[in-house]
Protein backbone atom coordinates (compact mmCIF):
# COMPACT_ATOMS: atom_id res chain seq x y z
CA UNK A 1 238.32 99.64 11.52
CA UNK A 2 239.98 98.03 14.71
CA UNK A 3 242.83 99.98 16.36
CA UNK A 4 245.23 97.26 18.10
CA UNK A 5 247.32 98.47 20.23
CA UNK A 6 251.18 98.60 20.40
CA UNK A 7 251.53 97.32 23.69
CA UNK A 8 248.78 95.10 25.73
CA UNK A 9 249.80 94.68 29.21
CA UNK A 10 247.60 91.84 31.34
CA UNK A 11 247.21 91.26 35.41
CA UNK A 12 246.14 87.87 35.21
CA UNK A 13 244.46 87.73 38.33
CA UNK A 14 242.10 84.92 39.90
CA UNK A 15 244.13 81.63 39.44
CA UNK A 16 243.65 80.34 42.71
CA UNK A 17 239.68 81.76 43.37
CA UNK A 18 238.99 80.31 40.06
CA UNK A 19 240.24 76.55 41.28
CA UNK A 20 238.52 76.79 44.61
CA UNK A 21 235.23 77.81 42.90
CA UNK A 22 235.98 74.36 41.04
CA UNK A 23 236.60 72.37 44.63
CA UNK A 24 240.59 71.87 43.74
CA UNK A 25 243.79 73.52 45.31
CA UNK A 26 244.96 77.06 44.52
CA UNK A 27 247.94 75.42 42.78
CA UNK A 28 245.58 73.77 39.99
CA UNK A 29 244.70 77.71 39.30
CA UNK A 30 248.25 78.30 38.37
CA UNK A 31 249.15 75.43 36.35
CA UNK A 32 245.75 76.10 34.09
CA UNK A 33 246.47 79.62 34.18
CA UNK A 34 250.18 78.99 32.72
CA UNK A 35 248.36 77.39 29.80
CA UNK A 36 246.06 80.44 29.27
CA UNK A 37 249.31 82.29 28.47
CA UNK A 38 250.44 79.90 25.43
CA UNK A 39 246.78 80.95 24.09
CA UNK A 40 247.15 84.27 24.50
CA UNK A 41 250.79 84.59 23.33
CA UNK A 42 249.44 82.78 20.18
CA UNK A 43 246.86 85.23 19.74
CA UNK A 44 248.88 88.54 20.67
CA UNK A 45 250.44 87.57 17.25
CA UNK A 46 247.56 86.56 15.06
CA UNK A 47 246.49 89.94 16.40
CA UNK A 48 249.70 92.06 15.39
CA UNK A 49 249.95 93.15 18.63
CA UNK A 50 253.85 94.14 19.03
CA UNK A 51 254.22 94.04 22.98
CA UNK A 52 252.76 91.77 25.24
CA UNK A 53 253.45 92.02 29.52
CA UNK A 54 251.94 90.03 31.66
CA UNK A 55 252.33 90.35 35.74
CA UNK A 56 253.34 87.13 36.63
CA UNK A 57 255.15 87.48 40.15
CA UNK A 58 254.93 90.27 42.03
CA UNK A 59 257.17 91.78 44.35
CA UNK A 60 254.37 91.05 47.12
CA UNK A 61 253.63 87.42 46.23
CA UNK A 62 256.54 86.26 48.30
CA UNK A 63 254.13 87.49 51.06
CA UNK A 64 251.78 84.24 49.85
CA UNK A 65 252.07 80.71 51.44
CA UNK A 66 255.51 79.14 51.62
CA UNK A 67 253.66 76.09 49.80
CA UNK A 68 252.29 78.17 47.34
CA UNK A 69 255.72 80.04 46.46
CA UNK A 70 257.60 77.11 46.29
CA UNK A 71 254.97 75.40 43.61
CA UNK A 72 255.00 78.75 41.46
CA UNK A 73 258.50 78.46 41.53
CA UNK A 74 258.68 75.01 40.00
CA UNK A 75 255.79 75.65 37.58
CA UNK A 76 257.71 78.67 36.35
CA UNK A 77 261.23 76.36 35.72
CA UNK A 78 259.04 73.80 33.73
CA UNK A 79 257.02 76.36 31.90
CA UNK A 80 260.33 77.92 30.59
CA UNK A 81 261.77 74.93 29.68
CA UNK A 82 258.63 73.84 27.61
CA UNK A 83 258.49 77.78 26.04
CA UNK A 84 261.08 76.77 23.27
CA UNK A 85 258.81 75.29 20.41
CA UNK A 86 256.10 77.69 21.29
CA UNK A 87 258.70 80.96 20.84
CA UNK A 88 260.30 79.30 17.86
CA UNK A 89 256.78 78.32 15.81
CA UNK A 90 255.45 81.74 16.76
CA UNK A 91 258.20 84.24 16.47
CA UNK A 92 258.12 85.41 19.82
CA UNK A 93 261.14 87.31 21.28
CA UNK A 94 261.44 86.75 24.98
CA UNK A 95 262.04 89.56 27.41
CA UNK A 96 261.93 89.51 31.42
CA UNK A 97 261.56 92.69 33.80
CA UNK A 98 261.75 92.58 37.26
CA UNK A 99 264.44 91.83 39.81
CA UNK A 100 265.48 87.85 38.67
CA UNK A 101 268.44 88.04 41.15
CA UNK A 102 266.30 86.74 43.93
CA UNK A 103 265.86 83.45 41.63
CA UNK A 104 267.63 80.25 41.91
CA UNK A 105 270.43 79.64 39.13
CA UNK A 106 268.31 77.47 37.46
CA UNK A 107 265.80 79.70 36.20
CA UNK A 108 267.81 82.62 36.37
CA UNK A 109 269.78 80.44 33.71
CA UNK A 110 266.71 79.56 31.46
CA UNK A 111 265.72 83.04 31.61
CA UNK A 112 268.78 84.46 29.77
CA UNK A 113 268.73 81.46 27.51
CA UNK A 114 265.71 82.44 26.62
CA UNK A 115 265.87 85.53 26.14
CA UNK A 116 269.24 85.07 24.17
CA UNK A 117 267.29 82.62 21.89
CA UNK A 118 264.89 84.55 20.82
CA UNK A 119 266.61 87.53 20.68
CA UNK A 120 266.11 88.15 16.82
CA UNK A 121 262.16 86.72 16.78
CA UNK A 122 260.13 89.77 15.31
CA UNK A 123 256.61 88.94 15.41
CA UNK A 124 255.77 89.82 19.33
CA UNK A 125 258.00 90.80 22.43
CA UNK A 126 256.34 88.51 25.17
CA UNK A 127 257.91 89.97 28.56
CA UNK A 128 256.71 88.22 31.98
CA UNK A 129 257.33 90.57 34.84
CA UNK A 130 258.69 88.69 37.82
CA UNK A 131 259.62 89.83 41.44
CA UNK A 132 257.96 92.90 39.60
CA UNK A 133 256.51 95.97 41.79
CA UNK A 134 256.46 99.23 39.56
CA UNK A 135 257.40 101.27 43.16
CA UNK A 136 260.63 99.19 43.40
CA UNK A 137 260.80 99.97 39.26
CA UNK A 138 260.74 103.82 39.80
CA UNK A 139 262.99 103.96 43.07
CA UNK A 140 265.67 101.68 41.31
CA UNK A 141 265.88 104.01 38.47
CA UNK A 142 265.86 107.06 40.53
CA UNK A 143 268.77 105.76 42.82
CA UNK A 144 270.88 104.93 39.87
CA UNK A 145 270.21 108.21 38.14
CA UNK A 146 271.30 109.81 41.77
CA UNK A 147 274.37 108.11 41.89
CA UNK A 148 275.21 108.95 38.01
CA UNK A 149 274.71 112.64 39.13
CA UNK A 150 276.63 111.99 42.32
CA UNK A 151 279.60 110.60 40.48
CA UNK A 152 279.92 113.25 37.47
CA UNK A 153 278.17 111.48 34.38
CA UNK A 154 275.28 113.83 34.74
CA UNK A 155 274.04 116.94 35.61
CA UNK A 156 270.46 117.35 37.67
CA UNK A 157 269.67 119.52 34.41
CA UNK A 158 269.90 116.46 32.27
CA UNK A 159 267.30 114.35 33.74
CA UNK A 160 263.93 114.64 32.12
CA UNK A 161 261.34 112.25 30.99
CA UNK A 162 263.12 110.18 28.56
CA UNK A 163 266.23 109.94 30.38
CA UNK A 164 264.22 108.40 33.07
CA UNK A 165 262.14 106.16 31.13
CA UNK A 166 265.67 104.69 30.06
CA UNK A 167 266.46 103.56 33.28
CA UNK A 168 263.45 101.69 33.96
CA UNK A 169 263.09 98.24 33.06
CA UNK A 170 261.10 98.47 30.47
CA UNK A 171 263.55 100.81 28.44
CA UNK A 172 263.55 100.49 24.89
CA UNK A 173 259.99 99.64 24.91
CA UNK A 174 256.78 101.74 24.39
CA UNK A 175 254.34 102.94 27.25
CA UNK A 176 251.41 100.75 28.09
CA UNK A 177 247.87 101.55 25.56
CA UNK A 178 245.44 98.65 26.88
CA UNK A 179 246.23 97.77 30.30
CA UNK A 180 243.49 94.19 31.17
CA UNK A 181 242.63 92.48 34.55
CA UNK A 182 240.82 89.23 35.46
CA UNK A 183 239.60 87.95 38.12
CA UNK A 184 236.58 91.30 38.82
CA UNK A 185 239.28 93.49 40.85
CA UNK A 186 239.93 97.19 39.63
CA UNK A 187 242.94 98.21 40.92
CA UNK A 188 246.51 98.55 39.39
CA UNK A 189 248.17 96.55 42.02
CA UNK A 190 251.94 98.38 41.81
CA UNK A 191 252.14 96.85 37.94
CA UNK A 192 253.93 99.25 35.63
CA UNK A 193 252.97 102.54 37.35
CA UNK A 194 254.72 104.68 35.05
CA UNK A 195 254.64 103.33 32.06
CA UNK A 196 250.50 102.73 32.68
CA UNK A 197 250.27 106.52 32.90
CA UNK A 198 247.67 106.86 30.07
CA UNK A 199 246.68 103.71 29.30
CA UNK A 200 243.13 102.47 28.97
CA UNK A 201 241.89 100.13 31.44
CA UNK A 202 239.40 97.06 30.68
CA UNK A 203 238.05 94.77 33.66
CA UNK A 204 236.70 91.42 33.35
CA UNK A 205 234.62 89.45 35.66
CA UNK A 206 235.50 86.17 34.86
CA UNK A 207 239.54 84.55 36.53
CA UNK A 208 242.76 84.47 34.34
CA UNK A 209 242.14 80.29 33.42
CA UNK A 210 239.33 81.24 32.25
CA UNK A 211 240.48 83.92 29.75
CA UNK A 212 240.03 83.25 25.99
CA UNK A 213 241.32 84.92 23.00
CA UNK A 214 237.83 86.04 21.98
CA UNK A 215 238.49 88.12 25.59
CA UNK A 216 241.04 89.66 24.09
CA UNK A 217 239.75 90.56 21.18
CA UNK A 218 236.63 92.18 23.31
CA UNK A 219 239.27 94.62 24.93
CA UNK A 220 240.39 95.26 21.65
CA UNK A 221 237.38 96.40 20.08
CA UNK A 222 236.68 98.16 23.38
CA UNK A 223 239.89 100.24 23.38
CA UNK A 224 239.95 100.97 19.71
CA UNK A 225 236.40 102.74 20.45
CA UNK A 226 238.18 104.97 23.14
CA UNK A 227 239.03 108.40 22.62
CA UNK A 228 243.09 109.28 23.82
CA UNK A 229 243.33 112.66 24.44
CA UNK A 230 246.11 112.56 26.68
CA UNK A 231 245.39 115.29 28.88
CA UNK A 232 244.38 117.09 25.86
CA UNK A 233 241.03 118.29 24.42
């Protein structure tokens, strides 16, 4: 019997090596690649799988080309607006994590809408993570538990692991089981470094566009075989 997991977290890496191996611009990568995520949103809830994350903008991809930036941001104000029928056939609740002040008002806008839309959709959480880094995750909740000590509301003695966990973004949801990566790199890349603390890892060769369901559904299979110990025996 397959296991699914609770909570499928994706790096959905190789947009732009996959559209130069193809002889067309980076930008061609991203706009195929936004696709990819309809598919796998669709097939997160065929699957039952309860919480879906998927790095989409990092808190270094500002570092990218100004070109590059500036066509991610408009692909990610007309994916959002195009996101409606998909949420609303699929009963997907939308979530967001990350610091979205740095946004223009537009999609800062359609983000809340969004998210206020879909706010009682049951069938999968879909969160994107944008101007995301899990370091800037971990020092934003530890500042604002400081300065809750600092004026009164707590004492050092009441901060353990839970109370931390609810000052992280990702508060109210679960910890990471199946953590997946395109694109052949095995690294973490500062995505959910907390909340990844025992989750299992499975690579793939192949870039994000060219991720299919039947992917998924291989990592799947391969972390329902895994043993969690947790530390344990």
């Amino acid at each position: 019997m397959v296991r699914i997991p609770e909570h499928v977290a994706i790096i959905m890496d190789g947009n732009g090596r996959w559209a130069q191996s193809h002889g067309r611009r980076r930008t061609y990568g991203h706009y195929i690649g936004s696709k990819v995520v309809d598919d796998i949103t669709k097939a997160a809830v065929e699957f039952k799988i309860k919480y879906l994350t998927l790095y989409t903008f990092s808190t270094e991809n500002w570092k990218r080309p100004k070109s590059e930036v500036r066509f991610l941001m408009g692909l990610l104000k007309s994916s959002l607006k195009k996101k409606r029928k998909l949420f609303k056939d699929n009963n997907v609740r939308f979530n967001v994590i990350g610091d979205v002040s740095v946004f223009d008002e537009i999609i800062q806008n359609l983000l809340m809408q969004l998210m206020d839309e879909t706010k009682d959709n049951e069938a999968v959480v879909l969160t994107l993570a944008l101007n995301y880094g899990g370091k800037l995750d971990i020092l934003r909740a530890a500042k604002t538990i400081a300065k809750r000590v600092e004026d009164g509301e707590l004492s050092s003695k009441d901060i353990n692991e839970k109370l931390f966990e609810a000052h992280l973004y990702t508060a109210n949801m679960p910890d990471v089981d199946l953590l997946i990566r395109t694109g052949g790199e095995k690294r973490i890349s500062n995505f959910l470094l907390w909340q990844a603390a025992y989750a299992e890892f499975v690579f793939f060769d192949k870039y994000w566009p060219e991720f299919t369901k039947e992917d998924l559904w291989q990592a799947i299979e391969e972390f329902s075989q895994r043993k969690r110990r947790f530390g344990g025996l």
